[in-house]
C-alpha atoms as a PDB file:
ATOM      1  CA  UNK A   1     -21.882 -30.893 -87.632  1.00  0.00           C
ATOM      2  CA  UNK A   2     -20.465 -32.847 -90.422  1.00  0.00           C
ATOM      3  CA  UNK A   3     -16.713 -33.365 -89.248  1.00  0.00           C
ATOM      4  CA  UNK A   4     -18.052 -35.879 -86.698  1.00  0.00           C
ATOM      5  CA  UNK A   5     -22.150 -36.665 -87.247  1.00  0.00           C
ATOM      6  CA  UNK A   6     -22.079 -37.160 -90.919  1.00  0.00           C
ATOM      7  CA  UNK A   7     -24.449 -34.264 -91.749  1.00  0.00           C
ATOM      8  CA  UNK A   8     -22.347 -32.769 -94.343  1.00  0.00           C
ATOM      9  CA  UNK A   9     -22.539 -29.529 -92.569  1.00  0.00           C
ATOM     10  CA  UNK A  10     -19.248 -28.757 -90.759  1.00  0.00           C
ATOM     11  CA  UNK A  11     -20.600 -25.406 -89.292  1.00  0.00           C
ATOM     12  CA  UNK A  12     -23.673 -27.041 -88.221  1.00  0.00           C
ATOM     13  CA  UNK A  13     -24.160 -27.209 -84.583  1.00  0.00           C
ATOM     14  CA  UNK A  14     -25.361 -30.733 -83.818  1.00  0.00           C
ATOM     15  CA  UNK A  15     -24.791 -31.094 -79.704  1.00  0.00           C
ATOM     16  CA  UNK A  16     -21.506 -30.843 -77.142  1.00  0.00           C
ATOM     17  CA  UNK A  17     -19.884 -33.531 -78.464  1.00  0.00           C
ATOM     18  CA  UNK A  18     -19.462 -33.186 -81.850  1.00  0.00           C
ATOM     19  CA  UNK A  19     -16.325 -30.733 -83.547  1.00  0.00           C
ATOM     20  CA  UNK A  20     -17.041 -28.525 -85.835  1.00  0.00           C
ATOM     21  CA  UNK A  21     -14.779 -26.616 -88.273  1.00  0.00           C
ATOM     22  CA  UNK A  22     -14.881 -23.742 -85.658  1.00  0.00           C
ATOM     23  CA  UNK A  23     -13.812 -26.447 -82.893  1.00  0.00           C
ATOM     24  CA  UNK A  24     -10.289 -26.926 -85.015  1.00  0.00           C
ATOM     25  CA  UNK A  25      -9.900 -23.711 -86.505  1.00  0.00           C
ATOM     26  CA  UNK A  26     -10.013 -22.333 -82.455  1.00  0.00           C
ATOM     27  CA  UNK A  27      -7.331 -25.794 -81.839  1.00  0.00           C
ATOM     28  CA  UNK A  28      -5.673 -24.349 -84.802  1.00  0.00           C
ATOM     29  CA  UNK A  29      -5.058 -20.585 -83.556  1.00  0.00           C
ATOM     30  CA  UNK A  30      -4.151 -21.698 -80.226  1.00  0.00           C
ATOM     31  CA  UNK A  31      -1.209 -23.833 -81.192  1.00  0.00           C
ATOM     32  CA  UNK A  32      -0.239 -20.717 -83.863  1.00  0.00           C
ATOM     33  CA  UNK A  33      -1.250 -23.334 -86.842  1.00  0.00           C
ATOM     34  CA  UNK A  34      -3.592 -22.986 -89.940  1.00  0.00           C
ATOM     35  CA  UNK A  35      -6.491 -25.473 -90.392  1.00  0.00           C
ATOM     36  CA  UNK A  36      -4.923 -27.037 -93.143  1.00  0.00           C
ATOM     37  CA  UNK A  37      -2.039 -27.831 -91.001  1.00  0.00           C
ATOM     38  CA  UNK A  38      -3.999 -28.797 -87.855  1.00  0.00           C
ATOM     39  CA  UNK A  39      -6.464 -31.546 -90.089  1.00  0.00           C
ATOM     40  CA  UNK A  40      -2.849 -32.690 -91.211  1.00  0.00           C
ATOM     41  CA  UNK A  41      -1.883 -33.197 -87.841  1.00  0.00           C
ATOM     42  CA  UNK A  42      -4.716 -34.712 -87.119  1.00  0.00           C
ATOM     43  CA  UNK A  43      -4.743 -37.589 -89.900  1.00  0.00           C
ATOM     44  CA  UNK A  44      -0.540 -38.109 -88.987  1.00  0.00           C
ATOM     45  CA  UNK A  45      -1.849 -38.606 -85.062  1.00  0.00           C
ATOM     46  CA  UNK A  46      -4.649 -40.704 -86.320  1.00  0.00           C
ATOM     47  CA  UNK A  47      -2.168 -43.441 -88.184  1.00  0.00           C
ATOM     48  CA  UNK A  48      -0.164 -43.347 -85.404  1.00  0.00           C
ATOM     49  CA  UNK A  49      -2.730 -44.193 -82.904  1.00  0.00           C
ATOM     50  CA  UNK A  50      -3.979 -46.853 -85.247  1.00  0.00           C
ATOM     51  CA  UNK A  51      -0.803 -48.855 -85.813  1.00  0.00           C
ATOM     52  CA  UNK A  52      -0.844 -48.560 -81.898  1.00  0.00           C
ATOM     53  CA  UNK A  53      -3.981 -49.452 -80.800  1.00  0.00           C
ATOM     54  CA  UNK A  54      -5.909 -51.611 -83.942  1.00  0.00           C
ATOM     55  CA  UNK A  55      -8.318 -52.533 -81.554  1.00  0.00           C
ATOM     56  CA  UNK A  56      -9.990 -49.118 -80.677  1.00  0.00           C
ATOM     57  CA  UNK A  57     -10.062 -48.850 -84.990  1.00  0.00           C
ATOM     58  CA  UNK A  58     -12.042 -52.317 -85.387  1.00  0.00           C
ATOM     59  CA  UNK A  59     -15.567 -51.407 -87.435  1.00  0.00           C
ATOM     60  CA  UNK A  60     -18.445 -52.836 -84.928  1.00  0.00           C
ATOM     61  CA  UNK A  61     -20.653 -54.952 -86.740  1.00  0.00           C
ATOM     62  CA  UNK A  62     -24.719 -55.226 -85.447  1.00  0.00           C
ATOM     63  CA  UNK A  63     -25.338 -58.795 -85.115  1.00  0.00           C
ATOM     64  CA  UNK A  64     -27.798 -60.280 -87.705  1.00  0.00           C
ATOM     65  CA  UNK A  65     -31.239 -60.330 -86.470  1.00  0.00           C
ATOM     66  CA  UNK A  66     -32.398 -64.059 -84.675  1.00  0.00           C
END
């Protein structure tokens, strides 16, 4: 399920917690929006929550190997 795993596949189910396309074209029905809109919603909230919280945005970094 590509939207979150990385699989390229956004139809492909890959567990509970991913989202797939289906995931936010449901979100998108239910709140009487098209996908288009709802992914647009969804990279405005992101910003936001990044100027907000930089922290929770930091890339994690494995620690070179001893």
């Amino acid at each position: 399920m590509c939207l979150t795993c990385g699989c390229m596949d956004a139809h492909l189910d890959m567990g509970e917690a991913n989202i797939r396309y289906e995931d936010v074209e449901r979100a998108a029905k239910e709140n009487g929006r098209s996908v288009a809109e709802t992914f647009a919603i969804m990279d405005k909230t992101r910003e936001r929550d990044r100027a907000q919280h930089p922290k929770e945005y930091a890339v994690v970094t494995e620690a070179p190997p001893a």
